[in-house]
C-alpha atoms as a PDB file:
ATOM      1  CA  UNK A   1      13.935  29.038   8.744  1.00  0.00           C
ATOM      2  CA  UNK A   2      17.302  28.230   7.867  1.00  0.00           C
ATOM      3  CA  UNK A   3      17.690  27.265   4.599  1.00  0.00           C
ATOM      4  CA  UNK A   4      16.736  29.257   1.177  1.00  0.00           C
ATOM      5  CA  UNK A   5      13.819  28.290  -0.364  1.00  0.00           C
ATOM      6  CA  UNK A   6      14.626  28.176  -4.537  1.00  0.00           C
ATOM      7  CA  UNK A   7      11.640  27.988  -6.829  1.00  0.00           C
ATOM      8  CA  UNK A   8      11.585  27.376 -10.371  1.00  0.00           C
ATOM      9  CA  UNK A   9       9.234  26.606 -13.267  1.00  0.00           C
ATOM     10  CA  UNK A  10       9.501  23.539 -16.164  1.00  0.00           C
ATOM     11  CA  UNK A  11       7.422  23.833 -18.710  1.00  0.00           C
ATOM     12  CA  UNK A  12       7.452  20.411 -20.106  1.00  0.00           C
ATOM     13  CA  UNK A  13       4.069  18.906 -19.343  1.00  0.00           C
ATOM     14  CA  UNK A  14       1.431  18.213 -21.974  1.00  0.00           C
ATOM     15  CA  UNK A  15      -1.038  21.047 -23.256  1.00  0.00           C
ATOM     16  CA  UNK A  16      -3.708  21.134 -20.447  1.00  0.00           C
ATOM     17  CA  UNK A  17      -2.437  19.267 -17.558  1.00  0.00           C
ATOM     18  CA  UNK A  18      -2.246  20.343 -14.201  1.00  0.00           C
ATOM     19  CA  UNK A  19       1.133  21.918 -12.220  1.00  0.00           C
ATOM     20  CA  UNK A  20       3.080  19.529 -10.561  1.00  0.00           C
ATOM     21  CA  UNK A  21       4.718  20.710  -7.442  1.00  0.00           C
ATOM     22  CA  UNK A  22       7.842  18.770  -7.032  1.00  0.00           C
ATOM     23  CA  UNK A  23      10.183  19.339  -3.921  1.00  0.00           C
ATOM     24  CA  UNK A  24      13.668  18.289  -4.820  1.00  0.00           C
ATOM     25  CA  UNK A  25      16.459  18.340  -1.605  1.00  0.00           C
ATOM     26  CA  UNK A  26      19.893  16.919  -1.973  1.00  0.00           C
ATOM     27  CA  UNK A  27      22.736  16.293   0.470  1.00  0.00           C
ATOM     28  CA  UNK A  28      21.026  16.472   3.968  1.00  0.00           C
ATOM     29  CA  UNK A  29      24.565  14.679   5.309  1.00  0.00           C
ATOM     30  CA  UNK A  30      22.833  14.671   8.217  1.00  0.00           C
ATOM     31  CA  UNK A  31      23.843  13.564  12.062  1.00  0.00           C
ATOM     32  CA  UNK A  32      22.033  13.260  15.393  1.00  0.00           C
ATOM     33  CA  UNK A  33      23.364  16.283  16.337  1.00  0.00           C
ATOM     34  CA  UNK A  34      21.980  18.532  13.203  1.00  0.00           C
ATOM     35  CA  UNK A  35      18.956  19.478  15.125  1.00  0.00           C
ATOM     36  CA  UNK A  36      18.188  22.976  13.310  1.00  0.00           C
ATOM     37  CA  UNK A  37      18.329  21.271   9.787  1.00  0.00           C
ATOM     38  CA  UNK A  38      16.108  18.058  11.343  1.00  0.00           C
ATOM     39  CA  UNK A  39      13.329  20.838  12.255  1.00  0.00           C
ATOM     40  CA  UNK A  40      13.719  22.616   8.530  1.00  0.00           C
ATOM     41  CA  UNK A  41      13.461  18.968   6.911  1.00  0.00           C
ATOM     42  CA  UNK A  42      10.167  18.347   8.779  1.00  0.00           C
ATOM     43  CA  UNK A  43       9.203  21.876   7.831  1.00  0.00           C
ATOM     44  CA  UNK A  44       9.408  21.095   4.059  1.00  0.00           C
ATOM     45  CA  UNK A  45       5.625  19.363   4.202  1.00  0.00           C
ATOM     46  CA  UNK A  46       4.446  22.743   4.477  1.00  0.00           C
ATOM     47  CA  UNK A  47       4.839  23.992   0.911  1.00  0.00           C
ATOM     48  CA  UNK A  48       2.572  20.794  -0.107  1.00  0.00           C
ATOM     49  CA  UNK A  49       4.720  19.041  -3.281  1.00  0.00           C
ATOM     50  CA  UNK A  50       2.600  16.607  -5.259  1.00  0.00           C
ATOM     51  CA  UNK A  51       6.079  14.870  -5.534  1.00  0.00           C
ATOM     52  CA  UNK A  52       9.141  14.898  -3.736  1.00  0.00           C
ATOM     53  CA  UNK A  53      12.585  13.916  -5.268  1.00  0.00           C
ATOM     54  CA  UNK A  54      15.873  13.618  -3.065  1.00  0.00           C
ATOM     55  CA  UNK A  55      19.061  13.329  -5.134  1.00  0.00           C
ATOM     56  CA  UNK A  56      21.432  11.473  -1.919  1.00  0.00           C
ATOM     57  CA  UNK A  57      23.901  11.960   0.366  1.00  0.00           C
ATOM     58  CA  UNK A  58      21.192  11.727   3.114  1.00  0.00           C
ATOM     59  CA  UNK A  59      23.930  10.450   5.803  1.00  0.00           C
ATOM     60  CA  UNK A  60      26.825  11.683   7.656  1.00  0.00           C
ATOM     61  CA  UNK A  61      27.111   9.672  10.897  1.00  0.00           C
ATOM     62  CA  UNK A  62      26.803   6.058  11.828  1.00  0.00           C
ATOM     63  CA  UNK A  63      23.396   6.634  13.830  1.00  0.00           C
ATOM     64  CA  UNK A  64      22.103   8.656  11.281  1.00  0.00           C
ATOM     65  CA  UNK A  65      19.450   6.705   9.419  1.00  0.00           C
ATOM     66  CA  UNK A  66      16.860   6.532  12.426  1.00  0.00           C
ATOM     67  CA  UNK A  67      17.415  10.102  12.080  1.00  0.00           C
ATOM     68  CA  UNK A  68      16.903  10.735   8.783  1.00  0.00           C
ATOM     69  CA  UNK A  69      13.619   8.491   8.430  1.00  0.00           C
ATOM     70  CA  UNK A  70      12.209  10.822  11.537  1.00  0.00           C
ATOM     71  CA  UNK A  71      13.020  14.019   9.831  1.00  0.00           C
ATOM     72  CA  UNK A  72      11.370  12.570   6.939  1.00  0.00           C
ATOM     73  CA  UNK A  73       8.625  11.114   8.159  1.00  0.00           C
ATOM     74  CA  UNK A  74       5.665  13.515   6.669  1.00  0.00           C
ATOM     75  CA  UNK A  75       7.397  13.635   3.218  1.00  0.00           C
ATOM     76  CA  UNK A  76       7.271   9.423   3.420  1.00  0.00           C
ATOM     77  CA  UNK A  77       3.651   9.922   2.656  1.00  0.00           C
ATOM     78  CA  UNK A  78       4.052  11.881  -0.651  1.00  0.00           C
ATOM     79  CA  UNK A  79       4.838   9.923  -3.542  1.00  0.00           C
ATOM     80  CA  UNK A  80       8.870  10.018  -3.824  1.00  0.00           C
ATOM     81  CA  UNK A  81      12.066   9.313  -5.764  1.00  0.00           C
ATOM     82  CA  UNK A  82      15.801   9.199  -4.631  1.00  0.00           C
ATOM     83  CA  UNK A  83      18.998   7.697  -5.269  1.00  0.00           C
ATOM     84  CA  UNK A  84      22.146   7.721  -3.166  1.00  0.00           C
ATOM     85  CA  UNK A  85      25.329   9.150  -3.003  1.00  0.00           C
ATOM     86  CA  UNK A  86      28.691   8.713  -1.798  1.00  0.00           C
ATOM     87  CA  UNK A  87      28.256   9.705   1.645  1.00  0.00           C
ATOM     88  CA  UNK A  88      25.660   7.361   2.006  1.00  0.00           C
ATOM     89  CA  UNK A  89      28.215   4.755   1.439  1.00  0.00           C
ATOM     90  CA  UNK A  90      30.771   5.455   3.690  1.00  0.00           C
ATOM     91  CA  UNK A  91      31.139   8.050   6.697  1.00  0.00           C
ATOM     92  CA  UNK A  92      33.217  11.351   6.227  1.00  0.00           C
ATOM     93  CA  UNK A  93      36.522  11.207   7.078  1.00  0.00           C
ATOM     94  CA  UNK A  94      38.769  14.444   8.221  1.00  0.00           C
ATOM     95  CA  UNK A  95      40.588  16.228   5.034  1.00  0.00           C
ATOM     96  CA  UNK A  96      42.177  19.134   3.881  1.00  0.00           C
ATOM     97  CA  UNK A  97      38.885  21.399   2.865  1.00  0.00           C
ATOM     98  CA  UNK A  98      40.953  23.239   0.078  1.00  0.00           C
ATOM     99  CA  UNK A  99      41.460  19.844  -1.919  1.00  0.00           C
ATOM    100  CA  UNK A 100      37.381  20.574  -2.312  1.00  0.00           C
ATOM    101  CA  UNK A 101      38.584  23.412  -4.908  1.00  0.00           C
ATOM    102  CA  UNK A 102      41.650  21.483  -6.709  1.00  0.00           C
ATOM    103  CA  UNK A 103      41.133  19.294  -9.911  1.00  0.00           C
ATOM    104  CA  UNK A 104      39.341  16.565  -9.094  1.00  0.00           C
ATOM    105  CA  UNK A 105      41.974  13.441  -9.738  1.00  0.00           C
ATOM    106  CA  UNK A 106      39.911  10.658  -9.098  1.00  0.00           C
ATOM    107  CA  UNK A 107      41.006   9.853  -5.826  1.00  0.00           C
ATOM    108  CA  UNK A 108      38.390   8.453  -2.739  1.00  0.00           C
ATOM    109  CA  UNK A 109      39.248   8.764   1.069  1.00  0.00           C
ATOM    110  CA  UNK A 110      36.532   6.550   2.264  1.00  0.00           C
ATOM    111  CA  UNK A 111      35.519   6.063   5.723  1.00  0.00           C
ATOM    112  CA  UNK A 112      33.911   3.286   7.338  1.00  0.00           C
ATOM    113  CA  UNK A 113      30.655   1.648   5.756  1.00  0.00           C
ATOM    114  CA  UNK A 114      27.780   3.333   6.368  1.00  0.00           C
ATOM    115  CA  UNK A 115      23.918   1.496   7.768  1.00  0.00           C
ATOM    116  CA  UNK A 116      22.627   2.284   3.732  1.00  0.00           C
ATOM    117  CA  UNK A 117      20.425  -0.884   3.216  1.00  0.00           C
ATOM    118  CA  UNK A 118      18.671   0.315   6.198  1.00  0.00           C
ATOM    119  CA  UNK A 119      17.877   3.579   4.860  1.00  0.00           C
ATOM    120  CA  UNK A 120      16.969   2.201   1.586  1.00  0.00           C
ATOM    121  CA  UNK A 121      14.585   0.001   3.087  1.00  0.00           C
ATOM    122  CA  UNK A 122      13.289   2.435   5.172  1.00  0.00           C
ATOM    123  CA  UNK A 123      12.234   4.063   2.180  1.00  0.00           C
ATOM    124  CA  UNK A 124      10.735   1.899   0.207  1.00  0.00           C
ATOM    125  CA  UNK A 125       8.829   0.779   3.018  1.00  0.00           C
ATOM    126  CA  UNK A 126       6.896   3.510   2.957  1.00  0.00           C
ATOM    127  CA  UNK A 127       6.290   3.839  -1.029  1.00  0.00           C
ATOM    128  CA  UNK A 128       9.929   5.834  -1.941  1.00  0.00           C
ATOM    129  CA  UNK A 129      11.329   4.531  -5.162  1.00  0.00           C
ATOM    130  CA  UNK A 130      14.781   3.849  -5.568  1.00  0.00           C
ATOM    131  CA  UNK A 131      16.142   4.493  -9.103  1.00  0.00           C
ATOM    132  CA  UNK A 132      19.767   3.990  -8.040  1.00  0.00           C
ATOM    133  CA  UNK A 133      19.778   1.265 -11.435  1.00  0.00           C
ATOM    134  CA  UNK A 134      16.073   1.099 -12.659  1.00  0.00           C
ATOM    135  CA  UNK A 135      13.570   2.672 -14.268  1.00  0.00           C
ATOM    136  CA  UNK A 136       9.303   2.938 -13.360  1.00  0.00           C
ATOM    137  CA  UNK A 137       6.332   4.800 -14.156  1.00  0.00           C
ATOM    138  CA  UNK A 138       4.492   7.089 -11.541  1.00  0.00           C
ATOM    139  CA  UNK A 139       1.411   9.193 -12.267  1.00  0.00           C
ATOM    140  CA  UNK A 140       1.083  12.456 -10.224  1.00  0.00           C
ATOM    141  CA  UNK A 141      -2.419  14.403 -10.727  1.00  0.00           C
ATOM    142  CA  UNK A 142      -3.079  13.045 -14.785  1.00  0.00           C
ATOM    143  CA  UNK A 143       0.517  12.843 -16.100  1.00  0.00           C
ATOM    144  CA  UNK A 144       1.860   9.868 -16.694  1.00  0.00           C
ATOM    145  CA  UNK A 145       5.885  10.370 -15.772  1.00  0.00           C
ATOM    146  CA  UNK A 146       8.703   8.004 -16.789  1.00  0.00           C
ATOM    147  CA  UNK A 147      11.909   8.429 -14.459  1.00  0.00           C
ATOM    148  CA  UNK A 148      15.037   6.574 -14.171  1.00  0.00           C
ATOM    149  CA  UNK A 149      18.297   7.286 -11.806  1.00  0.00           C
ATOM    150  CA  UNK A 150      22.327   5.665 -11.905  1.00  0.00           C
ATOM    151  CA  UNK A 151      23.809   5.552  -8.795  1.00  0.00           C
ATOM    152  CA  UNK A 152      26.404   8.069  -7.453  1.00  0.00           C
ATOM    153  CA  UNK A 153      28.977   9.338 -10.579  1.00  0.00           C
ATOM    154  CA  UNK A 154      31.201  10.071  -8.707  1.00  0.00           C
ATOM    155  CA  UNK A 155      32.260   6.713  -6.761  1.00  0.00           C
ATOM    156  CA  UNK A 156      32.023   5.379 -10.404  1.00  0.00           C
ATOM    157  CA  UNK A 157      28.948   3.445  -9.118  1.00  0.00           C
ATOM    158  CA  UNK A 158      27.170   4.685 -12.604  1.00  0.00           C
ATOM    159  CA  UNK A 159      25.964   2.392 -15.287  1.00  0.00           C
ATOM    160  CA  UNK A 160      23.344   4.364 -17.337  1.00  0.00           C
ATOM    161  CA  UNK A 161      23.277   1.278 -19.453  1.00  0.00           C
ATOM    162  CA  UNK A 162      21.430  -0.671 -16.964  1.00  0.00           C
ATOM    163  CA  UNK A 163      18.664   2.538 -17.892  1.00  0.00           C
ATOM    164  CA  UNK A 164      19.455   3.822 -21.344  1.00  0.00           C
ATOM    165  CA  UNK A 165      16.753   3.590 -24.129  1.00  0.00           C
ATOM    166  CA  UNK A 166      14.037   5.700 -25.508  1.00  0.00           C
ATOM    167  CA  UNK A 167      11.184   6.420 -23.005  1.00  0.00           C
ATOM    168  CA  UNK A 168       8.050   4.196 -23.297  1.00  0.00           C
ATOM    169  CA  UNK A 169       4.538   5.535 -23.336  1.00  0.00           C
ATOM    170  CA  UNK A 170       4.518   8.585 -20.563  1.00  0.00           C
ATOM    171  CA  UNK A 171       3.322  12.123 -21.176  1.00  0.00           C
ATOM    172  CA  UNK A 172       7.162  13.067 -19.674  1.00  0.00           C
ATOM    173  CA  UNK A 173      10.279  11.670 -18.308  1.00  0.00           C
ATOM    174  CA  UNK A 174      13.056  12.300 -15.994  1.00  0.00           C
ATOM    175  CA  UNK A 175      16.021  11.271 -14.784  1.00  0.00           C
ATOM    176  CA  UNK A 176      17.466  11.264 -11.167  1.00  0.00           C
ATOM    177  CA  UNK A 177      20.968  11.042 -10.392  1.00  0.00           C
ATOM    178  CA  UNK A 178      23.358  12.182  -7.706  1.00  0.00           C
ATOM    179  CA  UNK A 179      26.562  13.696  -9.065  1.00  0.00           C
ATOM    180  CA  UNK A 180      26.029  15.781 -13.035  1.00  0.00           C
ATOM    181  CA  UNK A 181      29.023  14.166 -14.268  1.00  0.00           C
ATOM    182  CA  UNK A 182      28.631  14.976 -18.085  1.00  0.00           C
ATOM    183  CA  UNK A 183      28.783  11.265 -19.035  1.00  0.00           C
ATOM    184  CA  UNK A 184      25.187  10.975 -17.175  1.00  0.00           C
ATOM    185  CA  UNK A 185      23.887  14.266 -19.044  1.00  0.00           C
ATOM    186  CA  UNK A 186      24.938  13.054 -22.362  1.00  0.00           C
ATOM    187  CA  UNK A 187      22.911   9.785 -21.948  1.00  0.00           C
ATOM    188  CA  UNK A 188      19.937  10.948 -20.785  1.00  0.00           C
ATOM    189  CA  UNK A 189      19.802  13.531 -23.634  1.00  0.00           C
ATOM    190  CA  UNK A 190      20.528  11.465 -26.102  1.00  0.00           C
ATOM    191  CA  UNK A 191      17.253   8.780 -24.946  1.00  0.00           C
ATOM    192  CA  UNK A 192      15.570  12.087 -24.950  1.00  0.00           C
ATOM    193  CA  UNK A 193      14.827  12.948 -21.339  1.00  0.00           C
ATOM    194  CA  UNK A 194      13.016  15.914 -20.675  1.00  0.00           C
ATOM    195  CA  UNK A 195      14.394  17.043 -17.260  1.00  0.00           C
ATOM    196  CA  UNK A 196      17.328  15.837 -15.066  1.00  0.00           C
ATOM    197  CA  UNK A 197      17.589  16.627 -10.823  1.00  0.00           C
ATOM    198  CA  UNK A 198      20.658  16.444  -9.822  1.00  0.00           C
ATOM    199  CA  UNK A 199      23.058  17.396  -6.514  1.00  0.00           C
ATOM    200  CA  UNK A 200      26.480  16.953  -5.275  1.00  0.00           C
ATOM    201  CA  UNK A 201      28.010  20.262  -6.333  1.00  0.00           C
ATOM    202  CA  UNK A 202      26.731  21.983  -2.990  1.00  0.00           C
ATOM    203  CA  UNK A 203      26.519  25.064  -5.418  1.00  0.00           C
ATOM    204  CA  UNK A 204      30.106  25.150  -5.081  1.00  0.00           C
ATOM    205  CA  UNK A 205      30.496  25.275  -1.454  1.00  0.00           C
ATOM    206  CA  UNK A 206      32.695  27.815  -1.876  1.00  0.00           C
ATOM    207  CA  UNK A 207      31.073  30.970  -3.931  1.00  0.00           C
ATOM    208  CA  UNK A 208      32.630  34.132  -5.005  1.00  0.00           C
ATOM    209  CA  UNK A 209      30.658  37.040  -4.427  1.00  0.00           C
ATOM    210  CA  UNK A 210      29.781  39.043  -7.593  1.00  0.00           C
ATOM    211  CA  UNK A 211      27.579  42.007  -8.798  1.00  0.00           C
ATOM    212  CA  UNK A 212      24.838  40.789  -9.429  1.00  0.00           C
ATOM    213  CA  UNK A 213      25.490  36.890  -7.497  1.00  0.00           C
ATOM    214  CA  UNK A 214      27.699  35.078  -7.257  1.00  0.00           C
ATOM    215  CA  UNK A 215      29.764  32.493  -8.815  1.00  0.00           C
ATOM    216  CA  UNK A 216      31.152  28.597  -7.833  1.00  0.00           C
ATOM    217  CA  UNK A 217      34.798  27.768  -8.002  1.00  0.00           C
ATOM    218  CA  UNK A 218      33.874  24.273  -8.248  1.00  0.00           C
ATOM    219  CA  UNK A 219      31.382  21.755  -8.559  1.00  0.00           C
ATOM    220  CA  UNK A 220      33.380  18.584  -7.442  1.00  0.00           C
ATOM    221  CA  UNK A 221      32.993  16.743 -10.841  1.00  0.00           C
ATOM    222  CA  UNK A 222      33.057  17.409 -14.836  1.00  0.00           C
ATOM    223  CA  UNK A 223      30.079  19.783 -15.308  1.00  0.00           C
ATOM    224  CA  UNK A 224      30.614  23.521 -15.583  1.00  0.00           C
ATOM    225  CA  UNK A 225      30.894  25.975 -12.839  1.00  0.00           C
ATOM    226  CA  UNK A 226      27.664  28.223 -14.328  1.00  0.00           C
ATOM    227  CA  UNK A 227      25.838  25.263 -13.576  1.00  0.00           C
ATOM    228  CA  UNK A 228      26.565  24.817  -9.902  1.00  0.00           C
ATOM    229  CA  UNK A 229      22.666  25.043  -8.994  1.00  0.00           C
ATOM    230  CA  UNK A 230      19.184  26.093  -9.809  1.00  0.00           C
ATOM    231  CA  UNK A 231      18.172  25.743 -13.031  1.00  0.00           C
ATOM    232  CA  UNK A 232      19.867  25.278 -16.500  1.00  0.00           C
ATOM    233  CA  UNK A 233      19.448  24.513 -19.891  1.00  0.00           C
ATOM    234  CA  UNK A 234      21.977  24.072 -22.643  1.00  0.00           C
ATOM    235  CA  UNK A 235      21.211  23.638 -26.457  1.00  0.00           C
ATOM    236  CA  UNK A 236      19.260  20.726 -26.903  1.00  0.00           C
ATOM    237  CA  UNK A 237      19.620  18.898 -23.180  1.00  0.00           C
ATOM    238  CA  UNK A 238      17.078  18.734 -21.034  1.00  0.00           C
ATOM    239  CA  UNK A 239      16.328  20.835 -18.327  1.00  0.00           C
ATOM    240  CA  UNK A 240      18.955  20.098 -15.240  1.00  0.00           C
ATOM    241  CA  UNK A 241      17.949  21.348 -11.875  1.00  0.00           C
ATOM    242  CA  UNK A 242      21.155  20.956  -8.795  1.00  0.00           C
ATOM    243  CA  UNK A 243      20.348  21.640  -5.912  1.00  0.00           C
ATOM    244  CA  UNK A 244      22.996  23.374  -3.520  1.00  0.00           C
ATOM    245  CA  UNK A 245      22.099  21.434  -1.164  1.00  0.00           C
ATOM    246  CA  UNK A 246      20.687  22.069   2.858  1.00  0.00           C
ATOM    247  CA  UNK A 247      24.508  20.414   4.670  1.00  0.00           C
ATOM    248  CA  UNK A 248      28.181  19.712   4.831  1.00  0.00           C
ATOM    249  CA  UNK A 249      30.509  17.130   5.637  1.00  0.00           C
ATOM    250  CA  UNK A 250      30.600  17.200   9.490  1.00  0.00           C
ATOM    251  CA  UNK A 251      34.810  18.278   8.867  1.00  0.00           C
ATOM    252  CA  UNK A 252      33.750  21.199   6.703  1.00  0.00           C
ATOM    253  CA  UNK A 253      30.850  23.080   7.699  1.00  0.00           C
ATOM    254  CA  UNK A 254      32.019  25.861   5.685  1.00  0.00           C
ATOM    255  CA  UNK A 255      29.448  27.585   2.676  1.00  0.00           C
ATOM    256  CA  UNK A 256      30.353  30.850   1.648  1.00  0.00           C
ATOM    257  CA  UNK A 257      27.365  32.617  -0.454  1.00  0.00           C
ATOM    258  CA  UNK A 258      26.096  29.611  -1.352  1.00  0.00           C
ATOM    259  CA  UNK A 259      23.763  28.984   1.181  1.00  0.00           C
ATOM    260  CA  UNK A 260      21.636  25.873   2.276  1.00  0.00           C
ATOM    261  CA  UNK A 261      18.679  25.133   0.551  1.00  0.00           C
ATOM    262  CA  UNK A 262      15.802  23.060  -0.737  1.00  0.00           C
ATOM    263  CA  UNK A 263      14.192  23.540  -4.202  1.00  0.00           C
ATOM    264  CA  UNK A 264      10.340  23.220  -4.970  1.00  0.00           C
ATOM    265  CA  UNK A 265       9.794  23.381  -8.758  1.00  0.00           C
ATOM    266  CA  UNK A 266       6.687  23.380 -10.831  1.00  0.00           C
ATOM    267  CA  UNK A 267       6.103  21.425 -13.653  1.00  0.00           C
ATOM    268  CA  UNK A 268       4.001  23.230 -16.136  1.00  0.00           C
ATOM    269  CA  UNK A 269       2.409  22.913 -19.643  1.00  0.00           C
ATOM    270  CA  UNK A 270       4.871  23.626 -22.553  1.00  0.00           C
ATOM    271  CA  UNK A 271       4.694  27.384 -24.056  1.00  0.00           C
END
């Protein structure tokens, strides 16, 4: 195994209700020639979510989508959610790594389209829901969940509006979005959300070691450094879980202690 496994417990669900095992993997970037990180993605079956949540960037390479829906293919069967990202918009393009860690000033280097609609219909075909602008109801053991997604921040592809308002009748709800940019916290607290998954930061990429851990120089976008990955709560938001991510951009295969993962967290009854 390649990757860190990360594990964490929400206690959100209704008095009396089962666990709820819920993998949650972000930024695959993935390209035929990944074939370590193909094997750990087909791997992931084996610690048996009820649920499985990806929060995008599945793509890296033009070819990549037959790829990804292989790696997949086990999860497909699970009930699942996912939205996109910016990488699987447009392929990577050569850069200057270091910009990674300078203030980020808006600015997109985009490379050629990427195949998406394929991969998004892949998907759905087998059951996946995309929340990239909507909203829908699952139930997962006897819990009713409510989840809505935007699309990727940081393209400026977001429009929470298309998803805002108060959740209807659901024991819990969640919200699924690719890039924590604060303006996408902020919403889903204030509709009263009880747990946000989230990716993009790659847990900074770039991680300085400390006693005790480590910390991120970055996370690529507005939200704070402390809350590069795992789990976090602050005041009265919801619970937001990043995941660090299991790749790179194909031109920067660089993560220093901040290693690849994928996340399984349990949904539990409230304390």
């Amino acid at each position: 195994m390649s990757y860190q496994l990360r594990q964490a417990e929400i206690p959100i669900l209704p008095t009396g209700h089962a666990p709820i095992r819920v993998l949650h993997f972000s930024d695959l970037h993935l390209t035929p020639a990944r074939k370590t990180e193909i094997a750990d993605i087909k791997s992931f079956i084996d610690l048996s979510p009820d649920l499985v949540i990806s929060t995008g960037d599945f793509l890296a390479h033009m070819q990549a989508v037959p790829v990804a829906l292989d790696a997949l293919d086990a999860l497909l069967n699970l009930p699942g959610l996912f939205v996109f990202g910016s990488n699987d918009y447009y392929a990577p393009k050569p850069k200057n790594p270091l910009k990674y860690l300078l203030p980020n000033h808006g600015k997109r280097i985009h490379g050629e389209d990427l195949p998406w609609p394929d991969l998004d219909k892949g998907l759905q075909s087998r059951g996946w829901i995309n929340l990239n602008r909507s909203r829908a109801t699952i139930k997962i053991k006897d819990t009713t969940i409510e989840t809505r997604g935007t699309d990727d921040a940081h393209l400026e592809f977001d429009d929470y509006s298309l998803v805002a308002g108060k959740p209807g009748p659901c024991d819990i709800a969640i919200g699924v979005t690719h890039a924590p940019y604060l303006r996408i916290l902020e919403g889903m607290t204030r509709d009263g959300l009880d747990a946000i998954f989230a990716g993009h930061t790659h847990g900074g990429q770039v991680r300085l070691p400390m006693p005790g851990g480590s910390r991120a120089l970055t996370t690529n976008c507005d939200l704070p450094t402390w809350r590069a990955r795992g789990l976090t709560k602050f005041g009265s938001e919801p619970y937001l879980h990043v995941s660090a991510g299991m790749g790179t951009s194909p031109f920067a295969r660089i993560r220093v202690a901040s290693p690849p993962e994928v996340s399984l967290v349990t949904l539990t009854a409230k304390l």
